[in-house]
Protein backbone atom coordinates (compact mmCIF):
# COMPACT_ATOMS: atom_id res chain seq x y z
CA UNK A 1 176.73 185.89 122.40
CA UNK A 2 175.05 187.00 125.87
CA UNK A 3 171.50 186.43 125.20
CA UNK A 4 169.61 183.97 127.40
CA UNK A 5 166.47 183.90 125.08
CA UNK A 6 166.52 182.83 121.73
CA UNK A 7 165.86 185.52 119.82
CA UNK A 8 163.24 184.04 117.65
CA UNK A 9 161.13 181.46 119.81
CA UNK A 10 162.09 183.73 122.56
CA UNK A 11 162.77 180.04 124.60
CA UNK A 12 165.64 180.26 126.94
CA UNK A 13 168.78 178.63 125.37
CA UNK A 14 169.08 176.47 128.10
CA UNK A 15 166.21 174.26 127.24
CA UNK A 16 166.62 174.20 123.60
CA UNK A 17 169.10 173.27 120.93
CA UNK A 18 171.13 175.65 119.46
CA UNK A 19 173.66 176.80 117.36
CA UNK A 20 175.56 180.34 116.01
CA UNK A 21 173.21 183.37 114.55
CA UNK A 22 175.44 185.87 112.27
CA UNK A 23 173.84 188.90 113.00
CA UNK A 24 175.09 189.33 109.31
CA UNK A 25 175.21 186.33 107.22
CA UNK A 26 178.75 184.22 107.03
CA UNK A 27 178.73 184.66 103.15
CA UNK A 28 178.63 188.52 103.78
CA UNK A 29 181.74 189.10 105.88
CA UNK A 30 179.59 188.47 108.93
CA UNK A 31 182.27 188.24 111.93
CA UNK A 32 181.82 184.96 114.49
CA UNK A 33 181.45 187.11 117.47
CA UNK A 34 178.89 189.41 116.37
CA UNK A 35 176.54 187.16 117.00
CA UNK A 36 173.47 185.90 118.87
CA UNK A 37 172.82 182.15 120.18
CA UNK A 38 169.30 180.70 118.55
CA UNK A 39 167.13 177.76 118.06
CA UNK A 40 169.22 175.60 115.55
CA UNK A 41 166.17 174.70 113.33
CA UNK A 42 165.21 177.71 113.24
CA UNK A 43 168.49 179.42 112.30
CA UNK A 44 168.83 177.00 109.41
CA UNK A 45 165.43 177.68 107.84
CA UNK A 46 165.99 181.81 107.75
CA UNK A 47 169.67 180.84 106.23
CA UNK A 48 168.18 178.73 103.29
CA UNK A 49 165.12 181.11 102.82
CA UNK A 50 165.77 185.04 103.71
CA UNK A 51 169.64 184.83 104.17
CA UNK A 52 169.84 183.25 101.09
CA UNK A 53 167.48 185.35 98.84
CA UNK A 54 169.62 188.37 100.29
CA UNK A 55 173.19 186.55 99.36
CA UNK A 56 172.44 185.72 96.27
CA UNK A 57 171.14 189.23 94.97
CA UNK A 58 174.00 189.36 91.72
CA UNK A 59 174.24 193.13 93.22
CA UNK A 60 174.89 192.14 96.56
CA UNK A 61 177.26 189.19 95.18
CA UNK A 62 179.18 191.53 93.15
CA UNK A 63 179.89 193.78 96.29
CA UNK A 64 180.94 191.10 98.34
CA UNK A 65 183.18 189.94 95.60
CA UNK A 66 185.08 193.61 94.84
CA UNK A 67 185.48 193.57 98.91
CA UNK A 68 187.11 190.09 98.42
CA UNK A 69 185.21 188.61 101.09
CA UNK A 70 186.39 184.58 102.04
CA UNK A 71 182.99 182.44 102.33
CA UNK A 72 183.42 179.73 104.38
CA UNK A 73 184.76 177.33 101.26
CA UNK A 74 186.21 180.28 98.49
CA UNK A 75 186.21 183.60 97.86
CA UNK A 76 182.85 185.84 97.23
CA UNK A 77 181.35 184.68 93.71
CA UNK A 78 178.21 186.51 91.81
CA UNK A 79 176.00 184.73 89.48
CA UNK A 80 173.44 185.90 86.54
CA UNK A 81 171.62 184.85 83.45
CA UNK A 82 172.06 185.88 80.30
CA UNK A 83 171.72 185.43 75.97
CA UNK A 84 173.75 184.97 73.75
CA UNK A 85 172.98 187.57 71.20
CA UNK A 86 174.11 186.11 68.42
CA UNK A 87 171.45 183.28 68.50
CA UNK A 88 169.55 183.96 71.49
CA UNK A 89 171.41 180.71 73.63
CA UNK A 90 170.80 180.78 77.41
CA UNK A 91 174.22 181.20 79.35
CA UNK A 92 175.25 181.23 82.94
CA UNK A 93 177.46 184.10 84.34
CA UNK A 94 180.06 183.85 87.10
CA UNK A 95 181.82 186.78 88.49
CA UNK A 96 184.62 187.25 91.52
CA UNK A 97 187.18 190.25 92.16
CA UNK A 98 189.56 189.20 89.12
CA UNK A 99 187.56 187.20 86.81
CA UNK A 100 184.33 186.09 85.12
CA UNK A 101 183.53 183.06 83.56
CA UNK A 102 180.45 182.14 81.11
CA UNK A 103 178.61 178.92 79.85
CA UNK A 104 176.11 177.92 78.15
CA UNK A 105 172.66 176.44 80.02
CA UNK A 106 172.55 173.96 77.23
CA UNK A 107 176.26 172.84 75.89
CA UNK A 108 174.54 170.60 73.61
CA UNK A 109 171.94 170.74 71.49
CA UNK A 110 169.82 168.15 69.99
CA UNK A 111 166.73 168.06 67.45
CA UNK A 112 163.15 167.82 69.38
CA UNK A 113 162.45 165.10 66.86
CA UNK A 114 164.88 162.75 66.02
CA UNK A 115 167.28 163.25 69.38
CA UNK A 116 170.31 163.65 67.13
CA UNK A 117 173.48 165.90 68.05
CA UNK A 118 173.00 169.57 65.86
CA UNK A 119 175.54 171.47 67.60
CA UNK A 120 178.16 171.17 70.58
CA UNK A 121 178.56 174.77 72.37
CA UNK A 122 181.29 176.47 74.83
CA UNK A 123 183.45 179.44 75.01
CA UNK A 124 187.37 178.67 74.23
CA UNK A 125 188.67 175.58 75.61
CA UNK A 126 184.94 175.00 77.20
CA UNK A 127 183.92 174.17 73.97
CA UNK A 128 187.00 171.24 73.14
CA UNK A 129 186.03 170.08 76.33
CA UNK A 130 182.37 169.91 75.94
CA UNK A 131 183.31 167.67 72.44
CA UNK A 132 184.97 165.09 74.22
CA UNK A 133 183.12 164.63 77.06
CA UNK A 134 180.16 163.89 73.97
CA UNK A 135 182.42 162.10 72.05
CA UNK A 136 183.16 159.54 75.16
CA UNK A 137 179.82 159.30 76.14
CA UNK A 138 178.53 158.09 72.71
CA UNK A 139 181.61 155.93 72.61
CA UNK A 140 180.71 153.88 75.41
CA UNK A 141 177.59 153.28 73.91
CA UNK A 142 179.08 152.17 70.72
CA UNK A 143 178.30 155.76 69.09
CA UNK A 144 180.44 157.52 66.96
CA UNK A 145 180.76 161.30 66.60
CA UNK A 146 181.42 162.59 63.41
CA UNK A 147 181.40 166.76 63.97
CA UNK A 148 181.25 169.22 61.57
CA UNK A 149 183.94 171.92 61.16
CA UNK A 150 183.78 174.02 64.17
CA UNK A 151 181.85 177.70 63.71
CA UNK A 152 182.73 181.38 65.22
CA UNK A 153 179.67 183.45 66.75
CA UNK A 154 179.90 186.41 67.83
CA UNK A 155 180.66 186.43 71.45
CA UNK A 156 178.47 189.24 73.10
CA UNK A 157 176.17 188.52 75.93
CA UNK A 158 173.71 190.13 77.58
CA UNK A 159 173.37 189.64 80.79
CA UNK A 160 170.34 190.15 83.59
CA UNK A 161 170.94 191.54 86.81
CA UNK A 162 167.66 191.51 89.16
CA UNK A 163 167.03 193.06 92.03
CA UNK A 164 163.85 192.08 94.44
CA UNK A 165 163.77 195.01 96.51
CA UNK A 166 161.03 193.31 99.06
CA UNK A 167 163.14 190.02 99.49
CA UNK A 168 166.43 192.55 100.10
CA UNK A 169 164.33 194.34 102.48
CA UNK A 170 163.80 191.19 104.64
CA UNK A 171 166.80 190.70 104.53
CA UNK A 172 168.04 194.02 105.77
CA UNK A 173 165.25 193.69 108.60
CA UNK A 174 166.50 190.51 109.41
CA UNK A 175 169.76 192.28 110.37
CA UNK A 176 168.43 194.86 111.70
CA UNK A 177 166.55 192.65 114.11
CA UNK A 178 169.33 190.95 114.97
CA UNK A 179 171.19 194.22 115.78
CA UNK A 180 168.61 195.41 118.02
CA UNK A 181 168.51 192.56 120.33
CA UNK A 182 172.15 192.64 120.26
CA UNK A 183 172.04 196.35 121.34
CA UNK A 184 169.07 196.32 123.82
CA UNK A 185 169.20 192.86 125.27
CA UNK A 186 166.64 190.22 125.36
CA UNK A 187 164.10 192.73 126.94
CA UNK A 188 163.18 193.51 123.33
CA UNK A 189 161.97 190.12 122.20
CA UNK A 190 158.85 190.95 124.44
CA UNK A 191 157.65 193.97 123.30
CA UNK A 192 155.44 194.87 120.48
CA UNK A 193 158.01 195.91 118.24
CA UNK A 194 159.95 192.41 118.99
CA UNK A 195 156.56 190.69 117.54
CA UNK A 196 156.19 192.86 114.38
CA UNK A 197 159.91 192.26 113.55
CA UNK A 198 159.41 188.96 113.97
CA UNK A 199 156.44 188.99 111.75
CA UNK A 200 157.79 190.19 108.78
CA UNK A 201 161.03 187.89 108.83
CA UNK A 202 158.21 184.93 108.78
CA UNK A 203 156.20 186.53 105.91
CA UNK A 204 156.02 185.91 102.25
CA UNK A 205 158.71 188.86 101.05
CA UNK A 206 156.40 191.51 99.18
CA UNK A 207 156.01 195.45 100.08
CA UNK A 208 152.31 194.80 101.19
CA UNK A 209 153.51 192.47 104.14
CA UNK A 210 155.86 194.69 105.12
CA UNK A 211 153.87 197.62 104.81
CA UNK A 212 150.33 195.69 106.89
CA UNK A 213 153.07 194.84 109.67
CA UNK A 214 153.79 198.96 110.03
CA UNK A 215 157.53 198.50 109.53
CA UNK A 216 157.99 201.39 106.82
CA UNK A 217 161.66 201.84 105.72
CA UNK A 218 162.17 206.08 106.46
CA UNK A 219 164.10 208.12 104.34
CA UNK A 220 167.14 209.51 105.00
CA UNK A 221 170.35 207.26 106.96
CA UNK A 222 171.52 206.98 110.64
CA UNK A 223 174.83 204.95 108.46
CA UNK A 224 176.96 208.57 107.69
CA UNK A 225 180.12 207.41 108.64
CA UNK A 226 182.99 207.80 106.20
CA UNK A 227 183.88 203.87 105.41
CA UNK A 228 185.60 202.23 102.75
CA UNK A 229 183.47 199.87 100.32
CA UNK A 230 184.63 197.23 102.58
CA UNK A 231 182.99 197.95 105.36
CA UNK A 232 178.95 197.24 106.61
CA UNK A 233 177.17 199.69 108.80
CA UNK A 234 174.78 199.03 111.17
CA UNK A 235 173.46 202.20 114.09
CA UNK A 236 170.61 201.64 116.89
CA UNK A 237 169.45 204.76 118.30
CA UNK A 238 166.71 205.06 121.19
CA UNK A 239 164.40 208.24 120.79
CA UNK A 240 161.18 209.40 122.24
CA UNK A 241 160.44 205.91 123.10
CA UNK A 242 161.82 204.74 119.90
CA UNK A 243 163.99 201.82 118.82
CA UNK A 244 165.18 203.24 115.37
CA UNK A 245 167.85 200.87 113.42
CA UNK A 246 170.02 201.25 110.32
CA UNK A 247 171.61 198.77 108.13
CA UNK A 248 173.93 199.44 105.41
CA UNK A 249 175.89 197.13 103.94
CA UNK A 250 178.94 197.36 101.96
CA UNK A 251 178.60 201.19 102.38
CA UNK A 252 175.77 200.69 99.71
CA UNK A 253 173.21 202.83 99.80
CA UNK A 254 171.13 200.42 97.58
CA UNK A 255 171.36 197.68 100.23
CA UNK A 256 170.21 199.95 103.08
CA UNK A 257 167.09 199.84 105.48
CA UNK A 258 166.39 202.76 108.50
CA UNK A 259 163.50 201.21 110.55
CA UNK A 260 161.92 202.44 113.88
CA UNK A 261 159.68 201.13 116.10
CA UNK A 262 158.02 202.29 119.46
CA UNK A 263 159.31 200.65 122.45
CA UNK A 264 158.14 202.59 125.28
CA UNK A 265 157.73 200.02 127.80
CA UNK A 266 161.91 199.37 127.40
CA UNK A 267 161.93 202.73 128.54
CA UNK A 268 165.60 203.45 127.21
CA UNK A 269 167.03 206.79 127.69
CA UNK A 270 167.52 208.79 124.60
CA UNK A 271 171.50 208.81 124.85
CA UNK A 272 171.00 204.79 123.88
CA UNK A 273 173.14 204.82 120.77
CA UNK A 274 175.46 202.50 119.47
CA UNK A 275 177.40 202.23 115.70
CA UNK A 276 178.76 199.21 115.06
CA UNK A 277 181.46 198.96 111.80
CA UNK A 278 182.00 195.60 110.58
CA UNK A 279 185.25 195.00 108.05
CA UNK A 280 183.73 192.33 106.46
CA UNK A 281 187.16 191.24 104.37
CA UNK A 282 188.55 190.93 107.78
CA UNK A 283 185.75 189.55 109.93
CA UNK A 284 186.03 192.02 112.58
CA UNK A 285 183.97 194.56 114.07
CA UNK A 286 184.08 197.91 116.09
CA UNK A 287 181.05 199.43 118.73
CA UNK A 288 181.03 202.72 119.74
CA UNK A 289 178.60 205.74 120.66
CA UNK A 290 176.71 206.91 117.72
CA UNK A 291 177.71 210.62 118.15
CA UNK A 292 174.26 212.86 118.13
């Protein structure tokens, strides 16, 4: 963390209060020292809006999980919606490396009319559990629960797995921000590039944003490196008076942005070219020269 501006009110640190940037979000595998030093209020309203639209893509959950990344309280989790198909009942998925656990949105359910009990719901022991939490509530009240005898559905579930491709975006630029500052130094917050960047990590997260702000994703990867599924990805090349960055994380191709940007007036040479290869179960990370 050598940056004497931070890198989104471009203040010096000095005269403002501040706290740790993950260059890639904590919940991601994000290592403590690849990191920038920002304006604390700042920091924490891009973690609760575009870090945490990003981190809680099921997808992007369900990656972190299989890489058994540690958050800072447990390890990775993924969460969905689904129905039950058997009756159409709202449930809540859970995922992590080993295991995945399911429960209904509604446990109980009453009639609209009269506000009386029709049916107690939960999967295995969920279910016995569910009953007598009920069954003490209504006791304290001076309630008694008479249930019926208990009924089998068919267990299947279908489950939804969404993908916003503009608010992953943002938060691929976001790194990829991040990673350029880190890589060029604070000299980039000034430039016209630095402002557009900038920009788009303030904007409502929709293609048309991104698209009015000129930062169009290319095709193609500067992220070829042979890594295992562990691993994130992230290469800043200078070209022609380019700043061209790549972000891929979890060696995912679907969770992968390639941006460039001019930046003449840095007036880098065109050998500027670093890789950096995060383990993000371990927390550490490697730069090197991005071989031509």
């Amino acid at each position: 963390m050598n940056n004497k501006l931070c890198p989104y009110t471009c203040r010096p640190i000095s005269e403002i209060a501040t706290s740790c940037e993950h260059i890639v979000p904590d919940a991601l595998g994000g290592p403590a020292d690849f990191a920038l030093t920002a304006d604390t209020k700042r920091n924490s309203t891009y973690g609760s809006t575009v870090d945490s639209r990003l981190i809680n893509s099921p997808i992007l959950g369900m990656l972190a999980a299989r890489a058994r990344v540690q958050t800072r309280t447990r390890p990775a989790t993924w969460r969905a919606k689904g129905n039950l198909l058997a009756d159409g009942s709202a449930v809540n998925i859970v995922g992590s490396a080993d295991s995945m656990a399911v429960r209904f949105q509604k446990p109980v359910e009453t009639d609209p009319e009269t506000g009386q009990i029709r049916a107690i719901k939960g999967f295995g022991a969920d279910a016995k559990a569910e009953l007598a939490r009920v069954t003490k509530d209504l006791n304290r009240k001076g309630h008694i629960l008479e249930p019926d005898e208990a009924k089998t559905l068919e267990p299947t579930i279908r489950g939804r797995f969404e993908h916003n491709l503009a608010e992953v975006m943002q938060g691929l630029t976001k790194i990829a921000y991040l990673a350029t500052v880190w890589t060029v130094g604070d000299e980039f917050l000034s430039t016209a590039a630095g402002v557009r960047y900038r920009s788009w990590i303030d904007a409502e997260p929709n293609s048309a944003a991104l698209e009015a702000l000129g930062l169009r994703p290319l095709e193609g990867s500067l992220c070829k490196k042979s890594v295992p599924h562990t691993h994130h990805l992230i290469a800043c090349v200078a070209l022609d008076g380019n700043l061209i960055t790549g972000v891929r994380l979890f060696n995912e191709p679907l969770f992968e942005i390639t941006l460039t940007v001019p930046a003449p007036e840095l007036q880098l040479a065109n050998e500027h070219r670093r890789l950096i290869v995060i383990d993000a179960a371990r927390r550490t990370f490697e730069e090197t020269l991005l071989a031509p």
